[in-house]
Protein backbone atom coordinates (compact mmCIF):
# COMPACT_ATOMS: atom_id res chain seq x y z
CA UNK A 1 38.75 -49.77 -35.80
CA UNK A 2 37.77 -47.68 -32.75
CA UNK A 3 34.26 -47.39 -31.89
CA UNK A 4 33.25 -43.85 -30.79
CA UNK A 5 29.72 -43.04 -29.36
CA UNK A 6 28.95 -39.09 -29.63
CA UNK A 7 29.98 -38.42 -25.67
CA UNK A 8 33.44 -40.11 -25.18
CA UNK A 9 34.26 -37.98 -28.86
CA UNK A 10 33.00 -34.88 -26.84
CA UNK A 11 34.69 -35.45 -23.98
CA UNK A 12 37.80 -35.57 -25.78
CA UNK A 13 37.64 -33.24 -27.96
CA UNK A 14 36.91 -30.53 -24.79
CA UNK A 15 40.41 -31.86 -23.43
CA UNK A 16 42.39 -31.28 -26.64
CA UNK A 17 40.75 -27.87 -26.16
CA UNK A 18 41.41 -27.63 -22.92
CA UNK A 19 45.37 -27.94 -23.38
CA UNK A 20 45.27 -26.02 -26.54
CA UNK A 21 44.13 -22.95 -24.88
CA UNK A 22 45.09 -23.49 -21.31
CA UNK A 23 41.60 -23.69 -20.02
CA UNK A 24 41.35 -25.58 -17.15
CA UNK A 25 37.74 -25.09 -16.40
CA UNK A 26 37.05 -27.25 -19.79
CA UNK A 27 38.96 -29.81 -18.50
CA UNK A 28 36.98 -30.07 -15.56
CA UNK A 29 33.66 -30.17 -17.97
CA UNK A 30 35.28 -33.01 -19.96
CA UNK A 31 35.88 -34.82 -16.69
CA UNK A 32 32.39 -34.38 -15.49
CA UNK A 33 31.59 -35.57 -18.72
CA UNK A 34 33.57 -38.55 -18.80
CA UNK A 35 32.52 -39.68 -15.01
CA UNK A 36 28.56 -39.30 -16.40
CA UNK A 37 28.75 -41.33 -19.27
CA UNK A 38 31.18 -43.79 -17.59
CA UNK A 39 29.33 -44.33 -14.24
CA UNK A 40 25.60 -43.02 -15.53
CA UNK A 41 23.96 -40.62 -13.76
CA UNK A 42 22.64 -37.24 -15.27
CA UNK A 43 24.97 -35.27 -17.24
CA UNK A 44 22.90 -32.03 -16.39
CA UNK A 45 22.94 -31.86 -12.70
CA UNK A 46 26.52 -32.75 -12.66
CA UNK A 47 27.12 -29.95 -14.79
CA UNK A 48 24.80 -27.80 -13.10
CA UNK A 49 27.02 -28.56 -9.84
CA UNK A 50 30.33 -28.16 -11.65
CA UNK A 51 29.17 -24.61 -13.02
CA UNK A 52 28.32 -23.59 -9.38
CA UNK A 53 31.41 -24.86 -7.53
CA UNK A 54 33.34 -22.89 -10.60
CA UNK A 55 31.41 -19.57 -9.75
CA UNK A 56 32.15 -20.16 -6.51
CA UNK A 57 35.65 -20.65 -6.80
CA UNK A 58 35.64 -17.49 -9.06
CA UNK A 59 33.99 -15.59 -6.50
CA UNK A 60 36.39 -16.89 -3.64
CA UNK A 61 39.26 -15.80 -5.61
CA UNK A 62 37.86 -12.09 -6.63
CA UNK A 63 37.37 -11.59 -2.72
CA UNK A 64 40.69 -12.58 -2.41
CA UNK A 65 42.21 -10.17 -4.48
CA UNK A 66 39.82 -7.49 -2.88
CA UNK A 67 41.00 -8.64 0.58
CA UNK A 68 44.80 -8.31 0.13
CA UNK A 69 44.37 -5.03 -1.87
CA UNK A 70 42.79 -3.70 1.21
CA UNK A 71 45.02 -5.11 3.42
CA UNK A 72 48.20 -3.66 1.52
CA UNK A 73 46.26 0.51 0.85
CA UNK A 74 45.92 -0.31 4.80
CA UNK A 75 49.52 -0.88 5.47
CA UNK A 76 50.63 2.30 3.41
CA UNK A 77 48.37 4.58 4.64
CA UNK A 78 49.44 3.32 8.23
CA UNK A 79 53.24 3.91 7.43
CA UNK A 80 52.28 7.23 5.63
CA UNK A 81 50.82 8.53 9.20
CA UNK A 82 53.40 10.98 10.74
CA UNK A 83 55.09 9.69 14.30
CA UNK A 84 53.16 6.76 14.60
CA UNK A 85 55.54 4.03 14.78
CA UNK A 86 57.87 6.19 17.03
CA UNK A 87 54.83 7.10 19.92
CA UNK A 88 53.57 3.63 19.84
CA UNK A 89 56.82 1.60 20.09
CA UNK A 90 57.67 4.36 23.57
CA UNK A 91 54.19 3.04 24.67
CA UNK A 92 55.13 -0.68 24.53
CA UNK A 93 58.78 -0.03 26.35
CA UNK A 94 56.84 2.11 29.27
């Protein structure tokens, strides 16, 4: 019979959850987790890291979004502006 101490049964328990509900982020907890009790070390600054670097990426990927909705209102209300396209394309063949 297996012998489980409290940590490796939380770790994976937070991956069954993980894939249950398509969380990724819990994954990455579990991991952390796993690499603390494995390798020692302590489990709160590693998770105090891995909760940053996942704001971060969160915050990356808002910007992101932000930064390509700009660019495309930019883009229509460039092609929206009458004559444009015709006066500057006679400026580049002068």
């Amino acid at each position: 019979m297996p012998i489980f101490n409290g940590h490796s049964l939380v770790c994976e328990k937070l991956a069954q959850v993980a894939l249950i509900y398509g969380v990724r982020e819990l994954e990455l907890v579990g991991a952390v987790l796993r690499l603390s009790v494995k390798y020692g070390g302590r489990a709160d600054v590693m998770l105090e890291r891995t909760a940053s670097f996942m704001r971060d990426l969160e915050h990356a990927v808002r910007e992101l979004v932000a930064m390509s909705a700009e660019t495309r209102l930019s883009s229509w209300v460039l092609a929206m502006l009458p004559g444009r396209h015709r006066r500057f394309s006679d400026s580049l063949q002068s």
